[in-house]
PDB file of N, CA and C in Angstrom:
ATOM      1  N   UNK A   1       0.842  -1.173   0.000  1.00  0.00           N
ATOM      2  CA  UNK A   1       0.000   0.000   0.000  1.00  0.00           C
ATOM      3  C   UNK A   1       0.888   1.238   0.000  1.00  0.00           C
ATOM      4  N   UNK A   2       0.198   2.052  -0.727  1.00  0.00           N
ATOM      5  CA  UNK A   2       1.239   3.419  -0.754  1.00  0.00           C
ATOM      6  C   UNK A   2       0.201   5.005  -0.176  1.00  0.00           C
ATOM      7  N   UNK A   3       0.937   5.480   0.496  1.00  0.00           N
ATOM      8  CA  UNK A   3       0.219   6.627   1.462  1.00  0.00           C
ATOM      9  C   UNK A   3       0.621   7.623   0.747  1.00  0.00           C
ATOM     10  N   UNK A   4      -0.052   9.331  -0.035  1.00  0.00           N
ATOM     11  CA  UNK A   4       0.812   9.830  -0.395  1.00  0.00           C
ATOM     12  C   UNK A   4      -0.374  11.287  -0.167  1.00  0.00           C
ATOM     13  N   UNK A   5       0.258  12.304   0.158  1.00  0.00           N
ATOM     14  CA  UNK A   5      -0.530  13.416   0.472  1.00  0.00           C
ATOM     15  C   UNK A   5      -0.558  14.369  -0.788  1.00  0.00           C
ATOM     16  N   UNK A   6      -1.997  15.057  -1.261  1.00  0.00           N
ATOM     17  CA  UNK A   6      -1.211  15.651  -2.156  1.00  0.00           C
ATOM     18  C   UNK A   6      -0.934  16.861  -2.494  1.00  0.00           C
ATOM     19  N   UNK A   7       0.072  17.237  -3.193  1.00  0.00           N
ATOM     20  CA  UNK A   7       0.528  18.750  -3.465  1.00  0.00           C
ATOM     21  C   UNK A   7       0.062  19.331  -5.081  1.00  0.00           C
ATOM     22  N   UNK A   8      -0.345  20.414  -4.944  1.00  0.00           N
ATOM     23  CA  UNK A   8      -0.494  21.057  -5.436  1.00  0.00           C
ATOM     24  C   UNK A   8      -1.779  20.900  -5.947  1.00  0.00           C
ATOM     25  N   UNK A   9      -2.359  22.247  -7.393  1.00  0.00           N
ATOM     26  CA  UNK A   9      -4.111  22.181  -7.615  1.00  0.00           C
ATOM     27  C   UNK A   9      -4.320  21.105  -8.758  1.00  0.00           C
ATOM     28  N   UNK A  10      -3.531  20.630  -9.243  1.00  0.00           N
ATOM     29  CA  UNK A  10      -3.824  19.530 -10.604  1.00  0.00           C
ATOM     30  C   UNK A  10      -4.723  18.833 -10.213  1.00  0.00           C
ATOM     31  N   UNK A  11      -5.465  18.305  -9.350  1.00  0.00           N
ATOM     32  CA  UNK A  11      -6.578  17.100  -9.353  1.00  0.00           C
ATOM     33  C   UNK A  11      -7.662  18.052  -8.700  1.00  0.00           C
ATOM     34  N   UNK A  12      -7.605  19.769  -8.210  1.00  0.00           N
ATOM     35  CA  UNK A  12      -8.676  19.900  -8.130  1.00  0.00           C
ATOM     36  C   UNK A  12     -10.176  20.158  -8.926  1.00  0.00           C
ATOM     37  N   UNK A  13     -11.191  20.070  -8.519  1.00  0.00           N
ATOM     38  CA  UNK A  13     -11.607  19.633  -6.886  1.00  0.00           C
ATOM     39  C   UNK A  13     -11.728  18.848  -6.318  1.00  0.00           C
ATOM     40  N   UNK A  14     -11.881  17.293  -7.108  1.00  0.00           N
ATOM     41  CA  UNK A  14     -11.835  16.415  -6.321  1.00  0.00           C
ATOM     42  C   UNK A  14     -10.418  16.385  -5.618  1.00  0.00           C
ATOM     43  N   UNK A  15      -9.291  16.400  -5.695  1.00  0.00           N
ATOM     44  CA  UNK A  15      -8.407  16.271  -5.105  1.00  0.00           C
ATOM     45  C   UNK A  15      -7.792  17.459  -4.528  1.00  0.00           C
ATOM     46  N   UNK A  16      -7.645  17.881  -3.057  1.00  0.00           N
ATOM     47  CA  UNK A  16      -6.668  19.657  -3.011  1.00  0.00           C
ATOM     48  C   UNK A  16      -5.470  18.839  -2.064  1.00  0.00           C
ATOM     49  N   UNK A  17      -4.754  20.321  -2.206  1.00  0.00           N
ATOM     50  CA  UNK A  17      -3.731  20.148  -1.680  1.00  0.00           C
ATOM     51  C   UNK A  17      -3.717  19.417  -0.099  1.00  0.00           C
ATOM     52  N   UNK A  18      -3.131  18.414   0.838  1.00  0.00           N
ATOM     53  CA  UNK A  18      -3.623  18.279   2.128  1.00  0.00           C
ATOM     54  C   UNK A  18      -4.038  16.757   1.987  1.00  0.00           C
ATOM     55  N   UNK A  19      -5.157  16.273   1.088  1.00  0.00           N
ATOM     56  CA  UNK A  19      -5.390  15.145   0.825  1.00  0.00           C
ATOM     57  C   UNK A  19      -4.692  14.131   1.150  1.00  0.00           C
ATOM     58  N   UNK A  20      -4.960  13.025   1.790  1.00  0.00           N
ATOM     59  CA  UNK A  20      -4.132  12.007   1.609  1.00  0.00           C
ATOM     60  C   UNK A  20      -4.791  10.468   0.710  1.00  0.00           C
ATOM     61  N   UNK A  21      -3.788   9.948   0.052  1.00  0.00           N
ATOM     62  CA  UNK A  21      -4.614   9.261  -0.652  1.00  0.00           C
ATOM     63  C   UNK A  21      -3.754   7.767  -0.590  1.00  0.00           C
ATOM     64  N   UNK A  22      -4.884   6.826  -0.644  1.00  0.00           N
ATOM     65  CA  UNK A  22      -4.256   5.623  -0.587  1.00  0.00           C
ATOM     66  C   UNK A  22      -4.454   4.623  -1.887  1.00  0.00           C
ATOM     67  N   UNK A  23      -3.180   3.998  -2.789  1.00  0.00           N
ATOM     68  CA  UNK A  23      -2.867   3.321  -3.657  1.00  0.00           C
ATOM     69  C   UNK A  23      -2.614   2.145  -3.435  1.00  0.00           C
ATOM     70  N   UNK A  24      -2.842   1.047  -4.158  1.00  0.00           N
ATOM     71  CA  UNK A  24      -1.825  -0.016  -4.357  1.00  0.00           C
ATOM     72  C   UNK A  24      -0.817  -0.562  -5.452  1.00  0.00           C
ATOM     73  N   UNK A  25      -0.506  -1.138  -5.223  1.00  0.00           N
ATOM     74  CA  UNK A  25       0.618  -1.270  -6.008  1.00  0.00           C
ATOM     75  C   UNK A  25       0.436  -2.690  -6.963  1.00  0.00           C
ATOM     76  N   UNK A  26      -0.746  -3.423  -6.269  1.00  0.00           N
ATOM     77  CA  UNK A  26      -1.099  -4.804  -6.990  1.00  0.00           C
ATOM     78  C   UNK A  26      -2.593  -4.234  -7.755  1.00  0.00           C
ATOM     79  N   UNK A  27      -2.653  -4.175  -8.793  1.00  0.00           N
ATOM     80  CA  UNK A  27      -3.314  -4.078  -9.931  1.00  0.00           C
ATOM     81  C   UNK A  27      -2.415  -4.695 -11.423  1.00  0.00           C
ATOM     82  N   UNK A  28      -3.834  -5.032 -11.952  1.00  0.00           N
ATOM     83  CA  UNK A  28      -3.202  -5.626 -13.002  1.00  0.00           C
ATOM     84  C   UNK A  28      -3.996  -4.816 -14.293  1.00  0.00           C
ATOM     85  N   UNK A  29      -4.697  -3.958 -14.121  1.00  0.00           N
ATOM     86  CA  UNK A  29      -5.225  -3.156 -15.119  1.00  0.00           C
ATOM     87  C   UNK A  29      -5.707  -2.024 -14.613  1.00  0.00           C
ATOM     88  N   UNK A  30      -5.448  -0.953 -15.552  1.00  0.00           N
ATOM     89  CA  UNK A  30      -5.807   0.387 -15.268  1.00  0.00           C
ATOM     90  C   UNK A  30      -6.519   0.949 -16.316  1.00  0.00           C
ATOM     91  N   UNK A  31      -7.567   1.434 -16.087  1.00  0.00           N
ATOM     92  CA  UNK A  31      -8.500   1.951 -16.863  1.00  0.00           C
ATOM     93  C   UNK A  31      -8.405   3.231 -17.096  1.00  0.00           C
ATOM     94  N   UNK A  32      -9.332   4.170 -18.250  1.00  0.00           N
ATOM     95  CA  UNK A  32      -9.677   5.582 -18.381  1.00  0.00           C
ATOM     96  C   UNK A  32     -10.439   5.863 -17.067  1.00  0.00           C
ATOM     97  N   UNK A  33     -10.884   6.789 -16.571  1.00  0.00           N
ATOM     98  CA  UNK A  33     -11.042   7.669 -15.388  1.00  0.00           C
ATOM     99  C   UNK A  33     -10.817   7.095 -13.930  1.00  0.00           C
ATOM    100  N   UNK A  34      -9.601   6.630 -13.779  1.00  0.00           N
ATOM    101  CA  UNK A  34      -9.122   5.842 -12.675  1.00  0.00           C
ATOM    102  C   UNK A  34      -7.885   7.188 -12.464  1.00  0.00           C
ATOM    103  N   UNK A  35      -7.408   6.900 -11.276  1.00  0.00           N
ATOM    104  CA  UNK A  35      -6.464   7.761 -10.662  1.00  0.00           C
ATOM    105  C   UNK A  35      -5.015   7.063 -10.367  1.00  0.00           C
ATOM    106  N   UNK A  36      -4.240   7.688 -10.691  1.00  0.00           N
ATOM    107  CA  UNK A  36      -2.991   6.801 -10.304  1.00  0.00           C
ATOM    108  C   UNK A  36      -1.798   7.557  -9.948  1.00  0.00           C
ATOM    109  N   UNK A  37      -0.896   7.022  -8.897  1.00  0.00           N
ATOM    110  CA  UNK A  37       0.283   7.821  -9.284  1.00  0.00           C
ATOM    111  C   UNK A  37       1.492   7.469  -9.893  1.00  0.00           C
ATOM    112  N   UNK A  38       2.064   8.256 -10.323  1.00  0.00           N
ATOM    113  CA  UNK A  38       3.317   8.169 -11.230  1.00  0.00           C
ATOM    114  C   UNK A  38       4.388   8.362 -10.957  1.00  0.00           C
ATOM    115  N   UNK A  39       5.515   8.024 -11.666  1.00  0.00           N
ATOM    116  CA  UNK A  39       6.793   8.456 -11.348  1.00  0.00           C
ATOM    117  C   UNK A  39       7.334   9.410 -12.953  1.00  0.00           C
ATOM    118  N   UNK A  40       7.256  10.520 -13.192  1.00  0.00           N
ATOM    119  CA  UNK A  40       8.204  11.207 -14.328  1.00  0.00           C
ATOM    120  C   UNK A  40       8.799  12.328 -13.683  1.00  0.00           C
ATOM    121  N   UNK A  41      10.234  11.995 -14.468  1.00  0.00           N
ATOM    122  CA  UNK A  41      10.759  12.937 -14.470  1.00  0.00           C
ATOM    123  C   UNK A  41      11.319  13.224 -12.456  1.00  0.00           C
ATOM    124  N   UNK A  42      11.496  11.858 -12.271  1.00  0.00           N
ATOM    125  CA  UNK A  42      12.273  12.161 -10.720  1.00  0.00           C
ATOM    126  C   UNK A  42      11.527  12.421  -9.781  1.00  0.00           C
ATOM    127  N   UNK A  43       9.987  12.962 -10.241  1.00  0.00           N
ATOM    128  CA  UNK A  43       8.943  13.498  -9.222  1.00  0.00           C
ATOM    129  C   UNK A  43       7.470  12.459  -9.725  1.00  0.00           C
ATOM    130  N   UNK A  44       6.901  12.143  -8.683  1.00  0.00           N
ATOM    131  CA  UNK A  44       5.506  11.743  -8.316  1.00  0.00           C
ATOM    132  C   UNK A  44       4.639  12.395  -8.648  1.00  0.00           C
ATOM    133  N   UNK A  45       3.792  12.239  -9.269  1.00  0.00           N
ATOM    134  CA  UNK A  45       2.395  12.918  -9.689  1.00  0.00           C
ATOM    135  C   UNK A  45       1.339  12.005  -9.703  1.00  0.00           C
ATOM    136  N   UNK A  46       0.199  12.883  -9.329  1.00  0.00           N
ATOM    137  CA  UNK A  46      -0.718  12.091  -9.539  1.00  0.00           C
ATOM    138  C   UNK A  46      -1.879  12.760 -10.422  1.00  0.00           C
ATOM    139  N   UNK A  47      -2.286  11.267 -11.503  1.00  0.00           N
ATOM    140  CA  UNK A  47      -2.964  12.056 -12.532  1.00  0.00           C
ATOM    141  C   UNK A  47      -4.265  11.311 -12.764  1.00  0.00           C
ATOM    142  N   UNK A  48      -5.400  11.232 -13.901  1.00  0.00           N
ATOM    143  CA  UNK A  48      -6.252  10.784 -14.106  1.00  0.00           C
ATOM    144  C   UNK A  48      -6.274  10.194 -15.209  1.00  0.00           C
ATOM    145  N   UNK A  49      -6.359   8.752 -16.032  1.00  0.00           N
ATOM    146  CA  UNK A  49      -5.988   7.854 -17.145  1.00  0.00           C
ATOM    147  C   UNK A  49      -7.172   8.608 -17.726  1.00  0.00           C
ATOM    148  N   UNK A  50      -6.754   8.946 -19.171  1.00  0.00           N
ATOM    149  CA  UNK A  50      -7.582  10.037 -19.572  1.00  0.00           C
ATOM    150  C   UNK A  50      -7.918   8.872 -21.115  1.00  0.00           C
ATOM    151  N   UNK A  51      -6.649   7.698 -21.631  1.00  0.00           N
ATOM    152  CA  UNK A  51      -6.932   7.632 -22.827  1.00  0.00           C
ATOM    153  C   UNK A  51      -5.614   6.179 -22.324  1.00  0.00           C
ATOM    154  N   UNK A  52      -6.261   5.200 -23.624  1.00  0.00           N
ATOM    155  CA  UNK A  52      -4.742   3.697 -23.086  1.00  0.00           C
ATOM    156  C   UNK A  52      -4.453   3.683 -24.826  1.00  0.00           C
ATOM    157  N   UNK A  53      -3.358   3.473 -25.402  1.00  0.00           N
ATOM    158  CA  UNK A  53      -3.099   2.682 -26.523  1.00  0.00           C
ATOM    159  C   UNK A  53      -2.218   2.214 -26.221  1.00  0.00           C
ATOM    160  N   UNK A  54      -1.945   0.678 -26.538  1.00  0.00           N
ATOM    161  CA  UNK A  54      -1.108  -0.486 -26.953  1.00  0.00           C
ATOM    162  C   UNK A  54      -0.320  -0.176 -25.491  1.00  0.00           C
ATOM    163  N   UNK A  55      -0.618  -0.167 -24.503  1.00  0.00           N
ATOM    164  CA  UNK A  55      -0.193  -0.491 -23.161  1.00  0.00           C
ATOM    165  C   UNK A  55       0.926   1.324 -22.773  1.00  0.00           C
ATOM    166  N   UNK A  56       0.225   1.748 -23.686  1.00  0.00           N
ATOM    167  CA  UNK A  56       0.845   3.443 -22.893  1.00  0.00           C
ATOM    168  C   UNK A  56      -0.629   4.500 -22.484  1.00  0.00           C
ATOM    169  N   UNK A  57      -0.433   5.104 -21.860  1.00  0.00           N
ATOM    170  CA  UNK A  57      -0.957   5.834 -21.211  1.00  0.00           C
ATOM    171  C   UNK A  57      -1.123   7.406 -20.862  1.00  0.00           C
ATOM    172  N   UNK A  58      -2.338   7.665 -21.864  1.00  0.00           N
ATOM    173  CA  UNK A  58      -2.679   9.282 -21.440  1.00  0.00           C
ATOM    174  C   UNK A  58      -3.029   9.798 -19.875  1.00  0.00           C
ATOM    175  N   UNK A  59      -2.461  10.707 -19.773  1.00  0.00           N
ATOM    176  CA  UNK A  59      -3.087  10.922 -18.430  1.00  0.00           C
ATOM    177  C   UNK A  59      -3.205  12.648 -18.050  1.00  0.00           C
ATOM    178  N   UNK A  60      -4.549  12.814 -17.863  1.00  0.00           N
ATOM    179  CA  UNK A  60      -4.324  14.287 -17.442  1.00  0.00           C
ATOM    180  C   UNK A  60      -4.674  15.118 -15.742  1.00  0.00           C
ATOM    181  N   UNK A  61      -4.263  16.120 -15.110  1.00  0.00           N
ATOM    182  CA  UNK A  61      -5.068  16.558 -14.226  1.00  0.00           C
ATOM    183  C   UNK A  61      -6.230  16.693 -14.779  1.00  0.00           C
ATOM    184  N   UNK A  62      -7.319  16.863 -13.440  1.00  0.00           N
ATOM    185  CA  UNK A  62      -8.329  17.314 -13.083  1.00  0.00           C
ATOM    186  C   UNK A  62      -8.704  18.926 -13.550  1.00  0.00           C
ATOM    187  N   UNK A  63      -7.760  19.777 -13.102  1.00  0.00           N
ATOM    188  CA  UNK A  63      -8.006  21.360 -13.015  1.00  0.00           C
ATOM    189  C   UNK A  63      -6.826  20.958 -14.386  1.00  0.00           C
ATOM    190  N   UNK A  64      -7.015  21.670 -15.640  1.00  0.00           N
ATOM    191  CA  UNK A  64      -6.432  21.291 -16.313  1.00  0.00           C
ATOM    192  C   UNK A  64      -5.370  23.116 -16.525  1.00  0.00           C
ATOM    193  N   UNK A  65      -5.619  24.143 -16.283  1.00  0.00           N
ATOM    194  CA  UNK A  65      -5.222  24.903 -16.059  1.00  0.00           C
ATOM    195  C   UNK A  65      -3.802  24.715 -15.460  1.00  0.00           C
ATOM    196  N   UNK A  66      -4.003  24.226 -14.189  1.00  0.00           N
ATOM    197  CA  UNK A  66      -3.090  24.277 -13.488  1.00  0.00           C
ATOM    198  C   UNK A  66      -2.231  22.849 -13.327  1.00  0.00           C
ATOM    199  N   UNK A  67      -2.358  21.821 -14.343  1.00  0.00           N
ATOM    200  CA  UNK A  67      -1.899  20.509 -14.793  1.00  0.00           C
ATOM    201  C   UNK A  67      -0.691  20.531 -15.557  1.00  0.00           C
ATOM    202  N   UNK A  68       0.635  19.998 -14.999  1.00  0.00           N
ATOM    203  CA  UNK A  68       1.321  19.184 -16.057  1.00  0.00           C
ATOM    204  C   UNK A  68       1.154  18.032 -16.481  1.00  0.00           C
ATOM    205  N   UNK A  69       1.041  17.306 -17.502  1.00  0.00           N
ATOM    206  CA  UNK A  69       0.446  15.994 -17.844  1.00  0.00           C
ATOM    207  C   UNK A  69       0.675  15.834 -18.695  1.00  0.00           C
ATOM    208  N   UNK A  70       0.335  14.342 -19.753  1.00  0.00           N
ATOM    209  CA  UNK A  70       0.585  14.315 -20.969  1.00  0.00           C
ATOM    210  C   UNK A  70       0.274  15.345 -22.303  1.00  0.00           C
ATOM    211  N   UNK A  71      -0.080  16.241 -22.140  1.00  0.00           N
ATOM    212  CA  UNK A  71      -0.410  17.172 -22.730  1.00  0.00           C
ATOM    213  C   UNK A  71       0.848  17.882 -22.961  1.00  0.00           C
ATOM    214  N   UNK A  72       2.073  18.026 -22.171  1.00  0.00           N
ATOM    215  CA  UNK A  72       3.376  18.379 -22.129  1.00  0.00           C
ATOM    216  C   UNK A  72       4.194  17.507 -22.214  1.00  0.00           C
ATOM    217  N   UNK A  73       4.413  16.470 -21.683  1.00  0.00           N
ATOM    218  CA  UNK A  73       5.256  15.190 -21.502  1.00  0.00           C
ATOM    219  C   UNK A  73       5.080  14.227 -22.391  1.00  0.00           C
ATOM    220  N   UNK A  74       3.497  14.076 -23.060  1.00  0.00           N
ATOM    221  CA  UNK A  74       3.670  12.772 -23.688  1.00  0.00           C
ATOM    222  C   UNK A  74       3.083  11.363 -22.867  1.00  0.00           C
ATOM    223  N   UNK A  75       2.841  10.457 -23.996  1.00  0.00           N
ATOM    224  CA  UNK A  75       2.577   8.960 -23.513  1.00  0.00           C
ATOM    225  C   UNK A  75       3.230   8.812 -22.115  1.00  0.00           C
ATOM    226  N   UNK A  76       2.823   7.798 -21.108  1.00  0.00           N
ATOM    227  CA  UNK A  76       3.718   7.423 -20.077  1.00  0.00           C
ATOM    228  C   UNK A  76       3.245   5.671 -20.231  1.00  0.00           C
ATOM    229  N   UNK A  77       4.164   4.529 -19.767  1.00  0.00           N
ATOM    230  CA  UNK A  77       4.037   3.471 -19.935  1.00  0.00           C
ATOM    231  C   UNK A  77       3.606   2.694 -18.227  1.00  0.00           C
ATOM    232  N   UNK A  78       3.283   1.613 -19.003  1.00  0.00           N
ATOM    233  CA  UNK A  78       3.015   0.860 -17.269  1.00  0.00           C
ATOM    234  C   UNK A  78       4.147   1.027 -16.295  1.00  0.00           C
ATOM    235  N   UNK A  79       5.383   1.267 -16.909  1.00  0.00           N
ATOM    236  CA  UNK A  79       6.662   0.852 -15.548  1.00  0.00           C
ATOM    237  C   UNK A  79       6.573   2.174 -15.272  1.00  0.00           C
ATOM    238  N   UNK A  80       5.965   3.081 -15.182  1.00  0.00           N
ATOM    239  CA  UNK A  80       6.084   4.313 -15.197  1.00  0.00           C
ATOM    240  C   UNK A  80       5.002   4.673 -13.346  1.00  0.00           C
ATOM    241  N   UNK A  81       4.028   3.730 -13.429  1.00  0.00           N
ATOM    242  CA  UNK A  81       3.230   3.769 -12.569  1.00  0.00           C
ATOM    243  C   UNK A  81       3.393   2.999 -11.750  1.00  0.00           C
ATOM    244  N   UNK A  82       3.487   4.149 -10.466  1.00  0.00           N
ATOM    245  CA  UNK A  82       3.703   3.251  -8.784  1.00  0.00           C
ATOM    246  C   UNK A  82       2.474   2.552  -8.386  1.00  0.00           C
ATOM    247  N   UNK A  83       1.195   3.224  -8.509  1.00  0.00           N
ATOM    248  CA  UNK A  83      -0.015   2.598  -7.980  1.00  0.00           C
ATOM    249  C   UNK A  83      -1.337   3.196  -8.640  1.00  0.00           C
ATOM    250  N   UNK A  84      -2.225   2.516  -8.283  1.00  0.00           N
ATOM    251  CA  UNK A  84      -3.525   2.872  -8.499  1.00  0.00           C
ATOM    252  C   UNK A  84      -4.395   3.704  -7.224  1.00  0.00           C
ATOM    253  N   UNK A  85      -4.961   4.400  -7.639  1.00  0.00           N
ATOM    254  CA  UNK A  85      -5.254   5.099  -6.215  1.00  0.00           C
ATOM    255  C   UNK A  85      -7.290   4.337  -5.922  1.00  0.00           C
ATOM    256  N   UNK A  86      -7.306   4.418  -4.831  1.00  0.00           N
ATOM    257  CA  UNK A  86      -8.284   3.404  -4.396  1.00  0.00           C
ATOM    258  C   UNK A  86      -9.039   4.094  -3.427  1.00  0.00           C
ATOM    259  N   UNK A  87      -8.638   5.260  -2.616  1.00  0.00           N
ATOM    260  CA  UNK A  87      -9.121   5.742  -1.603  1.00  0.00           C
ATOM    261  C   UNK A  87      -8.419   7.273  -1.354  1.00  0.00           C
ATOM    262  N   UNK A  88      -9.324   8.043  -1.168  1.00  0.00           N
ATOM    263  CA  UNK A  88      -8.795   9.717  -1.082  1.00  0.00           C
ATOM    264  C   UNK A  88      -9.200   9.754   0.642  1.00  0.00           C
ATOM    265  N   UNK A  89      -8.082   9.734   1.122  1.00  0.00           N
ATOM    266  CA  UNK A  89      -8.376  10.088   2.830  1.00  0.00           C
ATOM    267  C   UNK A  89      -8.338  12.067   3.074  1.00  0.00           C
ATOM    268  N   UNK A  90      -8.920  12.338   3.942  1.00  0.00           N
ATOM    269  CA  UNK A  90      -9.024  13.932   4.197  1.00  0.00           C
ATOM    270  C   UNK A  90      -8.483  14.005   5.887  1.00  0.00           C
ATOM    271  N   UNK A  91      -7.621  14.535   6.228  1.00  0.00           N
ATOM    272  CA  UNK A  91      -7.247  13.824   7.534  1.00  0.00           C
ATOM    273  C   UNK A  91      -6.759  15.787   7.989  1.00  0.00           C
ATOM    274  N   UNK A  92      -7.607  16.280   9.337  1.00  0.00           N
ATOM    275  CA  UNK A  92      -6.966  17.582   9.667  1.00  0.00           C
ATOM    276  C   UNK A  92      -5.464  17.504   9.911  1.00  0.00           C
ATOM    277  N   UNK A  93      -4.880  18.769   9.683  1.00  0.00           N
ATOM    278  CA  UNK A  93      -3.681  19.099   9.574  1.00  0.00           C
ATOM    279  C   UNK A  93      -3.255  19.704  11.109  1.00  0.00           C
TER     280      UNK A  93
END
């Protein structure tokens, strides 16, 4: 299981900054409007499977304004993804 809080406005509103959200790491398929997080580019993000071909993966924020995502970066592949997200916890600060 992976615990990960999140930063910044890319998944709002469903997602704001503060959030904590819980993933796993055992999935064997990931669908269009599923949530997941990622690894590009040295940093973690978490995005929304927006589009799949031949085992790569569109993915965009939520608030698309304020989103880096494939829209800049490009395809991302399965080894690319740490987990599937399964549960958005809200926990005071």
């Amino acid at each position: 299981m992976i615990i990960r809080r999140v930063v910044g406005k890319s998944m709002e509103p469903k997602l704001v900054p503060g959030h904590l959200l819980l993933a796993t790491r055992l999935f064997r398929h990931v669908h269009p409007g599923q949530v997941i997080v990622l690894k590009h580019d040295g940093k973690e993000k978490v995005k929304r499977v927006e589009r799949i071909d031949n085992d790569k993966f569109f993915v965009i924020g939520d608030n698309l304004p304020a989103s880096t995502d494939s829209r800049h970066f490009g395809w991302i592949t399965k080894d690319q993804i740490i987990g599937r997200v399964f549960w958005p916890l809200h926990l005071p600060k």
